[in-house]
C-alpha atoms as a PDB file:
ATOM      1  CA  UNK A   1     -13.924   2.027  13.825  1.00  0.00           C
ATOM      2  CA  UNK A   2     -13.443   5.529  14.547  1.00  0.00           C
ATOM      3  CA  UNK A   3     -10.506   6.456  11.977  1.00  0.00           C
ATOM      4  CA  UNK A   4     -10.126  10.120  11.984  1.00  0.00           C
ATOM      5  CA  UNK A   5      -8.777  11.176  15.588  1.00  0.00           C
ATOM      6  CA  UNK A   6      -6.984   8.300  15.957  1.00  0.00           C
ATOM      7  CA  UNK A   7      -5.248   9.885  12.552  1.00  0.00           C
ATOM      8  CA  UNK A   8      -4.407  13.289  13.663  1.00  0.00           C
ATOM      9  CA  UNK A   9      -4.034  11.907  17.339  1.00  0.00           C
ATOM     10  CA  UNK A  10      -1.120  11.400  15.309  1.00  0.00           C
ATOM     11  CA  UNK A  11      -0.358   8.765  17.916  1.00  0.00           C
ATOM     12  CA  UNK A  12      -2.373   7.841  19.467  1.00  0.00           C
ATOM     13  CA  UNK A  13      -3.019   8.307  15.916  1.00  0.00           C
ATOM     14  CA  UNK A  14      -5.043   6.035  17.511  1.00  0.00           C
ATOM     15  CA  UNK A  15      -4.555   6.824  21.461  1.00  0.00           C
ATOM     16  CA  UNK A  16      -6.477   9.759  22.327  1.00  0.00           C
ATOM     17  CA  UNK A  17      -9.993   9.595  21.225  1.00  0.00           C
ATOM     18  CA  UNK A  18     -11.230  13.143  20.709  1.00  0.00           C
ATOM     19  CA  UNK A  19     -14.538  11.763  23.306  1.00  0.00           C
ATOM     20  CA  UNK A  20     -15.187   9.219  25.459  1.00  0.00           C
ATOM     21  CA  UNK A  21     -17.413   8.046  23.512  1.00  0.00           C
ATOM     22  CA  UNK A  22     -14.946   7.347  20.646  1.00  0.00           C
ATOM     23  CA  UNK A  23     -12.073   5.249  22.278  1.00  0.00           C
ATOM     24  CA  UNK A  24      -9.903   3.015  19.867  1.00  0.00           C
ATOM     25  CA  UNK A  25      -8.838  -0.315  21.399  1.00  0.00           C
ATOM     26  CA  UNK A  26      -5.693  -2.501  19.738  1.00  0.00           C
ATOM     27  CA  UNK A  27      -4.278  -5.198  22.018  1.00  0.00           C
ATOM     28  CA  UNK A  28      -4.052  -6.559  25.223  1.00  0.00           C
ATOM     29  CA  UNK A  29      -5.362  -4.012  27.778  1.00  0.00           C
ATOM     30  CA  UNK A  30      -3.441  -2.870  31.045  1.00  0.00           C
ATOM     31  CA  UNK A  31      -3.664  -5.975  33.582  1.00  0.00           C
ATOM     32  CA  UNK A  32      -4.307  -8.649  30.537  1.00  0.00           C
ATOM     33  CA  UNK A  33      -1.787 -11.299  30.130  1.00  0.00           C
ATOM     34  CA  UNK A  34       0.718 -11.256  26.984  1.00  0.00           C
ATOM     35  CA  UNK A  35       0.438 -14.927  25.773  1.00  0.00           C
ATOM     36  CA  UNK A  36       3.123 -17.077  24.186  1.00  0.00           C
ATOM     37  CA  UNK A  37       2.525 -16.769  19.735  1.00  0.00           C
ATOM     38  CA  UNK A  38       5.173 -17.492  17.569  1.00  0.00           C
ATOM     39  CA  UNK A  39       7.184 -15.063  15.265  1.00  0.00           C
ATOM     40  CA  UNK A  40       9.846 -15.560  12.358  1.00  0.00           C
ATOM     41  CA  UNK A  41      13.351 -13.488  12.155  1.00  0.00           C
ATOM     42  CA  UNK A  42      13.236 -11.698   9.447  1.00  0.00           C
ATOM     43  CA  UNK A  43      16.731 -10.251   8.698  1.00  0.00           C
ATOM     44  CA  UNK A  44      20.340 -11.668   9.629  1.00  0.00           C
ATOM     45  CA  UNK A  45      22.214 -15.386   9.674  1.00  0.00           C
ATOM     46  CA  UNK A  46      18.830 -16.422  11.462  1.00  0.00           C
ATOM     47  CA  UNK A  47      16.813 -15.476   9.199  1.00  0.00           C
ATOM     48  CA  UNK A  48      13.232 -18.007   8.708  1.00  0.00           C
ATOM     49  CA  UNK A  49      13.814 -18.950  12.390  1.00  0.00           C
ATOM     50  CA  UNK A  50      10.927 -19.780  14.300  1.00  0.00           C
ATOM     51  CA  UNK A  51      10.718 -18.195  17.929  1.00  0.00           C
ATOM     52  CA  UNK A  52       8.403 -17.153  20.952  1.00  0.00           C
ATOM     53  CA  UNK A  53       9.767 -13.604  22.359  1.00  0.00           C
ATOM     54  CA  UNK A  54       7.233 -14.022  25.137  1.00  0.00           C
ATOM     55  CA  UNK A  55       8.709 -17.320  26.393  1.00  0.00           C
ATOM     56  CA  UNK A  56      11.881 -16.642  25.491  1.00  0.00           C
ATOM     57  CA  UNK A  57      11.927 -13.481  27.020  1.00  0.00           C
ATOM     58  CA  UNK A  58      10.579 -15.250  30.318  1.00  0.00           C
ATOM     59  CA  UNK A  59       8.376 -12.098  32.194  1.00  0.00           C
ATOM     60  CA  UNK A  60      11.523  -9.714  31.558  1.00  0.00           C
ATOM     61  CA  UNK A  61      10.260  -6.345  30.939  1.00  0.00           C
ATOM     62  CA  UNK A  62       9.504  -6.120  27.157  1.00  0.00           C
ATOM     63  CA  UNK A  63       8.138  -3.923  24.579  1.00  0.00           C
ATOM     64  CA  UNK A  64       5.973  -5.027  22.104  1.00  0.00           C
ATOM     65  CA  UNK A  65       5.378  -2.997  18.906  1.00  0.00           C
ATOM     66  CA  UNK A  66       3.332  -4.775  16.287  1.00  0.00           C
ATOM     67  CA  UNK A  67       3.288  -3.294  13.183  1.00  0.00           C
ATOM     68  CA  UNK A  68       0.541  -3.464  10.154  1.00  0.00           C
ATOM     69  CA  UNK A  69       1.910  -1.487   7.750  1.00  0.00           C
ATOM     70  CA  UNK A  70       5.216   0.942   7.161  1.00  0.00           C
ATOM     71  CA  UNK A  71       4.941   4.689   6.079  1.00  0.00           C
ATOM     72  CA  UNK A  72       8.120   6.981   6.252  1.00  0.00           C
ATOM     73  CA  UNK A  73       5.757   8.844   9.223  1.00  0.00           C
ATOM     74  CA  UNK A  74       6.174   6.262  11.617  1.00  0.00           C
ATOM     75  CA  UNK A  75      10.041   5.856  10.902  1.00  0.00           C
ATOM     76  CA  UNK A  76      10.314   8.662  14.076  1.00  0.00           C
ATOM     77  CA  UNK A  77       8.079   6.776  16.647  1.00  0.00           C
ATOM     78  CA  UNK A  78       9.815   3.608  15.836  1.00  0.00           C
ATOM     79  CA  UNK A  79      13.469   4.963  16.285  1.00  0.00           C
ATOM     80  CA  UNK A  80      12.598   6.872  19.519  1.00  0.00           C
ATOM     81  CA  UNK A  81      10.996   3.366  20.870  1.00  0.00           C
ATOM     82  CA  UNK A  82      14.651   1.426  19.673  1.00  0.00           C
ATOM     83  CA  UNK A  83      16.871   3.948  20.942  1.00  0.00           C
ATOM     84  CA  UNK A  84      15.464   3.863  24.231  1.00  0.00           C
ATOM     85  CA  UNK A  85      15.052   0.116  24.503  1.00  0.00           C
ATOM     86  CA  UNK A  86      18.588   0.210  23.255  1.00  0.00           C
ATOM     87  CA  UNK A  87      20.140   2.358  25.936  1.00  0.00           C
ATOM     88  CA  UNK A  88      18.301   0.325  28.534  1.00  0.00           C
ATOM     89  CA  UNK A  89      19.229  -3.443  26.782  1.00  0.00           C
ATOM     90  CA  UNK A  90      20.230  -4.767  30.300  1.00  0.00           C
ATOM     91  CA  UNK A  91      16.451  -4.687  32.025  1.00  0.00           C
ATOM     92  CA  UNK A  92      13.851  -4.240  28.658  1.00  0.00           C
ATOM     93  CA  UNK A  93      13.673  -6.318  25.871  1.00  0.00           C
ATOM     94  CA  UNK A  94      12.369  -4.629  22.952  1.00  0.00           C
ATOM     95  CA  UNK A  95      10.634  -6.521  20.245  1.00  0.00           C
ATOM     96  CA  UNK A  96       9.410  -5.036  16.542  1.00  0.00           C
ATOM     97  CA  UNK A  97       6.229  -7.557  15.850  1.00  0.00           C
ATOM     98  CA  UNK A  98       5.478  -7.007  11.647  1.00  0.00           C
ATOM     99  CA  UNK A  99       2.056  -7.914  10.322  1.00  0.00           C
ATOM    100  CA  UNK A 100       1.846  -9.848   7.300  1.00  0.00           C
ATOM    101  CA  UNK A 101      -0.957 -12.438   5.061  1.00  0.00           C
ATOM    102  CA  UNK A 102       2.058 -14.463   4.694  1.00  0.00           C
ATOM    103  CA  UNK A 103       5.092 -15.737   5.437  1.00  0.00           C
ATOM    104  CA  UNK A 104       7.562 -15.282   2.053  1.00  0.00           C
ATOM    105  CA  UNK A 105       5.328 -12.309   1.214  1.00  0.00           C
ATOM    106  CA  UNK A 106       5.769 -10.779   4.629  1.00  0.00           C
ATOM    107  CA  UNK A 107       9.507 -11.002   4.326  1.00  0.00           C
ATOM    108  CA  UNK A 108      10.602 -10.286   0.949  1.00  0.00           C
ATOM    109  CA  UNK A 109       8.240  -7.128   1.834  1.00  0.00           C
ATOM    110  CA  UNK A 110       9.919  -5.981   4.865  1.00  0.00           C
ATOM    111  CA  UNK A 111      13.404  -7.159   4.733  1.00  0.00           C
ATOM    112  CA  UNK A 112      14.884  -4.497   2.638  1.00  0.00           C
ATOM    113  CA  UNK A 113      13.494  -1.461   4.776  1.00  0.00           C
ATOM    114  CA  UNK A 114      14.892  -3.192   7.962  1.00  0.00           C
ATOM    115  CA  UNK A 115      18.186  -3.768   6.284  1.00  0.00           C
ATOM    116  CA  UNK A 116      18.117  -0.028   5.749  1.00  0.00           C
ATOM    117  CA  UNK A 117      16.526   1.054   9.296  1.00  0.00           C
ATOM    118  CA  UNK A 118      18.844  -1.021  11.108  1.00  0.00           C
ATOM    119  CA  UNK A 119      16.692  -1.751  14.492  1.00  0.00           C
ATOM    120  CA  UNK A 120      18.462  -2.598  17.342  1.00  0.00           C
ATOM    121  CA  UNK A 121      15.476  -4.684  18.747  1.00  0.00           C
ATOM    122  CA  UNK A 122      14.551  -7.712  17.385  1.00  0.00           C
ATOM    123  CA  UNK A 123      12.715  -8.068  14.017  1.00  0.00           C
ATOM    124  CA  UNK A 124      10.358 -10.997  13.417  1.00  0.00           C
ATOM    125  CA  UNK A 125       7.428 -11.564  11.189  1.00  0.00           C
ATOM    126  CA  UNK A 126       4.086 -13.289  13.330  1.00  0.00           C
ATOM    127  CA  UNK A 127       3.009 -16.436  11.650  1.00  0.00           C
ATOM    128  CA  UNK A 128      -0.518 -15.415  12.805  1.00  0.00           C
ATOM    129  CA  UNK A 129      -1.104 -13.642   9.220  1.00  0.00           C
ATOM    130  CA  UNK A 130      -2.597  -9.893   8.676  1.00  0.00           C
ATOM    131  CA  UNK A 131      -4.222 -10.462  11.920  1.00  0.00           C
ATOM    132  CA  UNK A 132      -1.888 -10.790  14.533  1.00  0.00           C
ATOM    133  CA  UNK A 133      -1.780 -13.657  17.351  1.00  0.00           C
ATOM    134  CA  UNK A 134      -5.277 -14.723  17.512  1.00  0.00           C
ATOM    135  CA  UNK A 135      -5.265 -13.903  21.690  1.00  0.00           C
ATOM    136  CA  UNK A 136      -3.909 -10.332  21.095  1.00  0.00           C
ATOM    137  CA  UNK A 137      -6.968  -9.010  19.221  1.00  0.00           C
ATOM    138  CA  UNK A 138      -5.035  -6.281  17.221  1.00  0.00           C
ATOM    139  CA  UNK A 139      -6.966  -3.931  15.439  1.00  0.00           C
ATOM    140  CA  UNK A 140      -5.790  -3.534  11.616  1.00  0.00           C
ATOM    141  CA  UNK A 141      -7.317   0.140  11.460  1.00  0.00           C
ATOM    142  CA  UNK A 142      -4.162   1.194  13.485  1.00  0.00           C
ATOM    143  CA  UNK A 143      -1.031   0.862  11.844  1.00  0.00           C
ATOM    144  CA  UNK A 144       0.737   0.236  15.187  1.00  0.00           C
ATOM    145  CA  UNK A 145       0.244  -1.220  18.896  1.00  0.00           C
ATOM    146  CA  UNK A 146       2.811  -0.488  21.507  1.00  0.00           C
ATOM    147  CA  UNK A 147       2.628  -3.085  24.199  1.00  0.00           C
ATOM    148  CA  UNK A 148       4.564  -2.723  27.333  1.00  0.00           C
ATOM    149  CA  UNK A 149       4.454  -5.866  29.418  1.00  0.00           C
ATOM    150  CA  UNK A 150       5.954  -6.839  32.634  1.00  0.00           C
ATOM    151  CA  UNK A 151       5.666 -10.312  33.970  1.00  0.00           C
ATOM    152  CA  UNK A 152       3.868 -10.850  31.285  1.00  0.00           C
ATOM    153  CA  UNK A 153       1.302  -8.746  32.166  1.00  0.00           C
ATOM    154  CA  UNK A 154       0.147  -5.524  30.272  1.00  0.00           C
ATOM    155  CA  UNK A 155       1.610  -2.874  31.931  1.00  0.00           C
ATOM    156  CA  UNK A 156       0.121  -0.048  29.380  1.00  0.00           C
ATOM    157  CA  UNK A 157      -0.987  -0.069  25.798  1.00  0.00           C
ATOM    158  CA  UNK A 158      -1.056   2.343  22.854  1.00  0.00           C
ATOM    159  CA  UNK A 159      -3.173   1.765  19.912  1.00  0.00           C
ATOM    160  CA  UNK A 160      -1.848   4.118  16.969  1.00  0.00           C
ATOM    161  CA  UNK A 161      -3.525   4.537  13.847  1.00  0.00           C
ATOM    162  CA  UNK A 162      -1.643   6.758  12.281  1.00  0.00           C
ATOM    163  CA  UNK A 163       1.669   7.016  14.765  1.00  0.00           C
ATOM    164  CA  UNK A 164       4.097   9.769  14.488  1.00  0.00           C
ATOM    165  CA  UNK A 165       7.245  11.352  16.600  1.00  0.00           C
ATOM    166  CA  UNK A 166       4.338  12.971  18.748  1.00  0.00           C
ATOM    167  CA  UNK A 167       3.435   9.957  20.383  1.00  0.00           C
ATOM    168  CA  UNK A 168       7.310   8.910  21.209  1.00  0.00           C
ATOM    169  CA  UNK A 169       6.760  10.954  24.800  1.00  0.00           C
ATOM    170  CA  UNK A 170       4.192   9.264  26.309  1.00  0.00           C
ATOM    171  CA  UNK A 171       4.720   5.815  25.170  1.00  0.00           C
ATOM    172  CA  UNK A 172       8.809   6.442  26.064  1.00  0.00           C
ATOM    173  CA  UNK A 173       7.150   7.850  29.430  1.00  0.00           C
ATOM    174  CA  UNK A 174       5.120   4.202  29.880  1.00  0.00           C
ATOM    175  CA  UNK A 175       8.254   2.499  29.071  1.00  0.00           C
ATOM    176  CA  UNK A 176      10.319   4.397  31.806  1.00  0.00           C
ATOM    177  CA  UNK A 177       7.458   3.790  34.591  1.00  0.00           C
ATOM    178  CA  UNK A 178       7.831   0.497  33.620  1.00  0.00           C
ATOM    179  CA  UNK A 179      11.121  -0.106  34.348  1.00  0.00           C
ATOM    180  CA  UNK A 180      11.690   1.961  36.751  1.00  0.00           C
ATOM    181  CA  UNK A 181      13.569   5.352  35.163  1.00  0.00           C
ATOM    182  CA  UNK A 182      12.825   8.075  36.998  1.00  0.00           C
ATOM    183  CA  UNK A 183      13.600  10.603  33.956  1.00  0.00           C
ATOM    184  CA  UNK A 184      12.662   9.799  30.926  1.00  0.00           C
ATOM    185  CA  UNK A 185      13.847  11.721  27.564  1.00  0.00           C
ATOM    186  CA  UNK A 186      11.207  14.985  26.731  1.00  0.00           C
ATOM    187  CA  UNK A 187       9.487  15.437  23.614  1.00  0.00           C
ATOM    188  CA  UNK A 188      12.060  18.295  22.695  1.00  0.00           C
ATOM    189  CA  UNK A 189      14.957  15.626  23.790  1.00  0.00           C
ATOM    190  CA  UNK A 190      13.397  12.748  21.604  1.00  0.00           C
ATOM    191  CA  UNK A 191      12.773  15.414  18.831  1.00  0.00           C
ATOM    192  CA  UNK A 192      16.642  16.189  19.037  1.00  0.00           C
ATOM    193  CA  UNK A 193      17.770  13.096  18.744  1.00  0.00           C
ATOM    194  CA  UNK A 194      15.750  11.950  15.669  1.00  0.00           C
ATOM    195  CA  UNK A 195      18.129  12.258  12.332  1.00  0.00           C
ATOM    196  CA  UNK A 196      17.436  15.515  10.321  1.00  0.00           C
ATOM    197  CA  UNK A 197      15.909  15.414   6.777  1.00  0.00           C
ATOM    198  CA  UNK A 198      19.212  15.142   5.242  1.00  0.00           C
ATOM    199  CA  UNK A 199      19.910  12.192   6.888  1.00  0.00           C
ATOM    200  CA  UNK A 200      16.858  10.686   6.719  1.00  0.00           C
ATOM    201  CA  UNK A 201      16.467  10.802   3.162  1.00  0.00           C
ATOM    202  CA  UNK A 202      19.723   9.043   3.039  1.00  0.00           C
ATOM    203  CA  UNK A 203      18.300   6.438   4.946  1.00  0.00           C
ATOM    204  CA  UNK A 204      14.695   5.979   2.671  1.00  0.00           C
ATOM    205  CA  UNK A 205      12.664   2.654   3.735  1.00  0.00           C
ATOM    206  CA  UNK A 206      13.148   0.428   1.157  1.00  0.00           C
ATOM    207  CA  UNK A 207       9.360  -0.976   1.452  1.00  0.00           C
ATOM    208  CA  UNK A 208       6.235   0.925   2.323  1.00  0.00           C
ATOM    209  CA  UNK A 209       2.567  -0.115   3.294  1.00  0.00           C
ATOM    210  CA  UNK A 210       0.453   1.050   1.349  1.00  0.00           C
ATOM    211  CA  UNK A 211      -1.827   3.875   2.472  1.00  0.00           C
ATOM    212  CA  UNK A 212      -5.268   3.063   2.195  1.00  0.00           C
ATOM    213  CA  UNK A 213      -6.435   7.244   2.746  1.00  0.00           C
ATOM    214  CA  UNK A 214      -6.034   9.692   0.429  1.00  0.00           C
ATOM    215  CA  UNK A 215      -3.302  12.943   1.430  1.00  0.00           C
ATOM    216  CA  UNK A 216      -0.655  11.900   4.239  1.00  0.00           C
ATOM    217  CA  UNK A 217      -0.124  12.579   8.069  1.00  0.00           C
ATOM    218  CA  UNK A 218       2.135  15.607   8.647  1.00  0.00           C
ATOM    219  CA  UNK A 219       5.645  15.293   9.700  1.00  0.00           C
ATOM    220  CA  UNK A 220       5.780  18.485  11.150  1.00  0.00           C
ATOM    221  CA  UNK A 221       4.748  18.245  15.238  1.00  0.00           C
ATOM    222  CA  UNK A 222       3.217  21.699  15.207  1.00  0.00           C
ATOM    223  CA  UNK A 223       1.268  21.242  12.363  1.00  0.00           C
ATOM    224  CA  UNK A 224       0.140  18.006  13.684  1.00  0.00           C
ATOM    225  CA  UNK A 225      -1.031  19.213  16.952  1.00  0.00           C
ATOM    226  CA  UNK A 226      -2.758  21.764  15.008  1.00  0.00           C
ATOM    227  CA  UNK A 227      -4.855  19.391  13.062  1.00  0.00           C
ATOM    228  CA  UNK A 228      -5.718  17.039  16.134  1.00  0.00           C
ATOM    229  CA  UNK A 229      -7.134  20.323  17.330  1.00  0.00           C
ATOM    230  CA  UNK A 230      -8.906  21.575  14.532  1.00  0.00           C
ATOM    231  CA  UNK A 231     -11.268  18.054  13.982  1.00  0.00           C
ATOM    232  CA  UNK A 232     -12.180  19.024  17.653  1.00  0.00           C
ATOM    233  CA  UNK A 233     -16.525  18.817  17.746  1.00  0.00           C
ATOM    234  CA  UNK A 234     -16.352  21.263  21.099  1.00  0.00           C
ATOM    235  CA  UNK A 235     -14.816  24.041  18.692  1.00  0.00           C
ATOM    236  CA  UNK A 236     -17.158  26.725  17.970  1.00  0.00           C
ATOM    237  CA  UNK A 237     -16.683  28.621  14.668  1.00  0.00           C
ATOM    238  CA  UNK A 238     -14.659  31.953  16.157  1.00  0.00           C
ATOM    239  CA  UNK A 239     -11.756  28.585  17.149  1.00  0.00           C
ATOM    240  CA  UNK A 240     -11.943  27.310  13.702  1.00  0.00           C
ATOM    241  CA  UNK A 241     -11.211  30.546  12.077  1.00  0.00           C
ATOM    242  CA  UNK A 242      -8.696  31.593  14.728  1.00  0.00           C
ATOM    243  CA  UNK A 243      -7.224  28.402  14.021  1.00  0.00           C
ATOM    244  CA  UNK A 244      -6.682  28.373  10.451  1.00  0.00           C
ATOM    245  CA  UNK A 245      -5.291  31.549  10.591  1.00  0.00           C
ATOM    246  CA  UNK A 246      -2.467  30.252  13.070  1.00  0.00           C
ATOM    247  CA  UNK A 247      -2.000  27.745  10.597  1.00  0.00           C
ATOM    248  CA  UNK A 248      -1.648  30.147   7.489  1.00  0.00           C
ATOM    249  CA  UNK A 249       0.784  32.207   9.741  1.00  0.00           C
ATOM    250  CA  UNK A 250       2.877  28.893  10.507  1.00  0.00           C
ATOM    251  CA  UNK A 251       3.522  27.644   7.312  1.00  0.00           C
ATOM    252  CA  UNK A 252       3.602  30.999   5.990  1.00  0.00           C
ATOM    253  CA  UNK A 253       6.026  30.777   2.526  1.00  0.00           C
ATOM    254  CA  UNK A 254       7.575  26.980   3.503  1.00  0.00           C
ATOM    255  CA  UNK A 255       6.911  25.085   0.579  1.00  0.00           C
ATOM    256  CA  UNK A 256       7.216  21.823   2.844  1.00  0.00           C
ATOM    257  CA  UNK A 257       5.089  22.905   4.759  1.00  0.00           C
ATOM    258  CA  UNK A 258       2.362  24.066   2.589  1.00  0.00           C
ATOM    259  CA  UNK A 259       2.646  20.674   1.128  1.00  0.00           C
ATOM    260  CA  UNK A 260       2.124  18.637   4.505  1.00  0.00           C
ATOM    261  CA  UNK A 261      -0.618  21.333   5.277  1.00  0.00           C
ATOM    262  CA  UNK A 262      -2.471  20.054   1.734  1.00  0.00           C
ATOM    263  CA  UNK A 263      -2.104  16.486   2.262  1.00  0.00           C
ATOM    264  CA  UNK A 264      -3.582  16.764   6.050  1.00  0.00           C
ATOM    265  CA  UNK A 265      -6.387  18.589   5.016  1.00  0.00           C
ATOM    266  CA  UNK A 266      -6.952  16.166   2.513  1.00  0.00           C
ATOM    267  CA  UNK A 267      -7.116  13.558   5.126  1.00  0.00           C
ATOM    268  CA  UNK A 268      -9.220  14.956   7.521  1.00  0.00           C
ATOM    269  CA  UNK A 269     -11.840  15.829   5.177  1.00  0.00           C
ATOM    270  CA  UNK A 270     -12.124  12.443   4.422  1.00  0.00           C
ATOM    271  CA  UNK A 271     -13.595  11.684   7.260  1.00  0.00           C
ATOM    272  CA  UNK A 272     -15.797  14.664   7.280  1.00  0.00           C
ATOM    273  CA  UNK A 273     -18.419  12.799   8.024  1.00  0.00           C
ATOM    274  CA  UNK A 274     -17.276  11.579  11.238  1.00  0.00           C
ATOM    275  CA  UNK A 275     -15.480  14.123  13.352  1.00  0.00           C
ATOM    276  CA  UNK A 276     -15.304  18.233  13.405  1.00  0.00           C
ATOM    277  CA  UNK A 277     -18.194  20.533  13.110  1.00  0.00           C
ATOM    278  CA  UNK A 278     -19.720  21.734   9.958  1.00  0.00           C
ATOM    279  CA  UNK A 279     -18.249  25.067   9.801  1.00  0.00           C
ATOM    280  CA  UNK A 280     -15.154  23.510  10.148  1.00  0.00           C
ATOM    281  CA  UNK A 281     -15.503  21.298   7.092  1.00  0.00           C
ATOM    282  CA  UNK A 282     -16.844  23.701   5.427  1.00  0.00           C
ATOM    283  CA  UNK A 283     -13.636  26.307   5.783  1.00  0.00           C
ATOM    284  CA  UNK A 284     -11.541  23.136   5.601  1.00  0.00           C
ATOM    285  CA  UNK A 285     -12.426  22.466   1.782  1.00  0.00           C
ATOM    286  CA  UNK A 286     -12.006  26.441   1.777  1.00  0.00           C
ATOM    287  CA  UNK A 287      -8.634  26.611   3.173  1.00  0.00           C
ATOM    288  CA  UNK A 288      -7.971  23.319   0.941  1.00  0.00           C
ATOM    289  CA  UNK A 289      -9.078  24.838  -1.925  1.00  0.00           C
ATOM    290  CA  UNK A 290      -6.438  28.139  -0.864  1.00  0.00           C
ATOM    291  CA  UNK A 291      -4.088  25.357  -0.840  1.00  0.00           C
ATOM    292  CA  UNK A 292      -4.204  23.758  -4.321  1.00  0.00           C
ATOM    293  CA  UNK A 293      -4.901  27.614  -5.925  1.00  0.00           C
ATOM    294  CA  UNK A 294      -2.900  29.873  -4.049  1.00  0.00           C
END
């Protein structure tokens, strides 16, 4: 699978191949059918409970987010997709789908963190194991698949690899076509509605997945949108080096920053091998190196 874009598409951490050539696929594809599986509650007096959202949700519009693993970057995406399925409870059902080998496992792992995130769409567990309901071919490379269905029938689908707050716009913009909201929230509006630091480190996730790639996916929108650029193979070297300087110039003296600028770099260039150009990994491991040793 091809890892890297989907990464720094930092949605479509898995949506947005960086070439046609390179598409990542999680899920039931627009026009497929959204079959019946069976899921557990996780959290609250119902807690074990055995359900079917798809039946029980009878062809109602409903949003589907299955979910492999948890990392404090997709904490953003995740709110954006509940407060909008929130604020529209009375035509779209929204339904948080975690991935798990099993059962007790599953929910002594997740329970906690949803306790603390406090989702206002359903939390269940699939019975289906690591992989998923056996019809839904989910890919385990991506950490997340949005599914928007509508009479049971996939209306769009996002495959995210490594999803962030920069993919909240165009899946919230699915969502709305969906259902038939003629203005959906902006990226600037979803961005200002998300808790600030502060807050959200009042708010930790009590459980984690663990990251299977070295460094981290930045928080920071720019700086992600700079990095989905940068692993780019159309650049030519005069981008590269115009880029890294826009980068140096944007962190500048934020110690954050410089930080989420380290551990992207140290992502990307783990899958050198795969995507950008050789200059570019060559003044990546530079730029790293400026990083580490300023």
């Amino acid at each position: 699978m091809k890892i890297l874009f989907s990464i720094l598409c930092l949605p479509v951490f898995c949506t947005l191949p960086l070439s046609a050539a390179d598409p990542v696929f999680s899920g039931p594809q627009p026009g497929e059918a959204t079959t019946a599986f069976k899921s557990v509650d996780i959290i609250g007096t119902d807690a074990g409970k055995e359900r079917d959202v798809i039946t029980l949700n009878n062809g109602a519009p409903t949003v589907l987010v299955f979910v492999h693993g948890l990392e404090r970057s997709m904490l953003p995406l995740m709110r954006a997709v509940d407060e909008y399925g929130g604020k529209f409870q009375d035509r779209l059902k929204t339904e948080f789908v975690f991935l798990a080998a099993e059962r007790v496992g599953g929910m002594e792992k997740y329970a906690p963190a949803l306790n603390s995130i406090k989702l206002k769409g359903r939390p269940t567990l699939s019975v289906d194991g690591a992989e998923g309901p056996g019809n839904y071919g989910l890919n385990k490379e991506c950490l997340m698949t949005i599914i928007a269905a509508k009479e049971n029938k996939t209306q769009a689908s996002f495959a995210l690899v490594q999803p962030g707050i920069a993919d909240a716009e165009r899946v919230i913009g699915a969502i709305a076509k969906m259902i038939g909201d003629e203005k959906p929230p902006t990226a600037a509006e979803i961005a200002a509605a998300q808790p600030q630091r502060g807050e959200m480190a009042q708010r930790p996730m009590a459980a984690k997945g663990k990251d299977p790639f070295p460094g981290a996916v930045p928080t920071d929108g720019k700086l992600q949108s700079m990095l989905r650029s940068y692993i780019r193979k159309e650049n030519d070297d005069a981008t590269i080096d115009r880029m890294l300087q826009e980068v140096r110039e944007h962190i500048k003296d934020n110690t954050d920053l410089k930080k989420q600028a380290l551990d992207g770099w140290t992502r990307i260039l783990h899958f050198k091998d795969r995507y950008g150009t050789p200059y570019a990994v060559k003044q990546g491991e530079a730029f790293l190196e400026e990083l580490k040793n300023p």
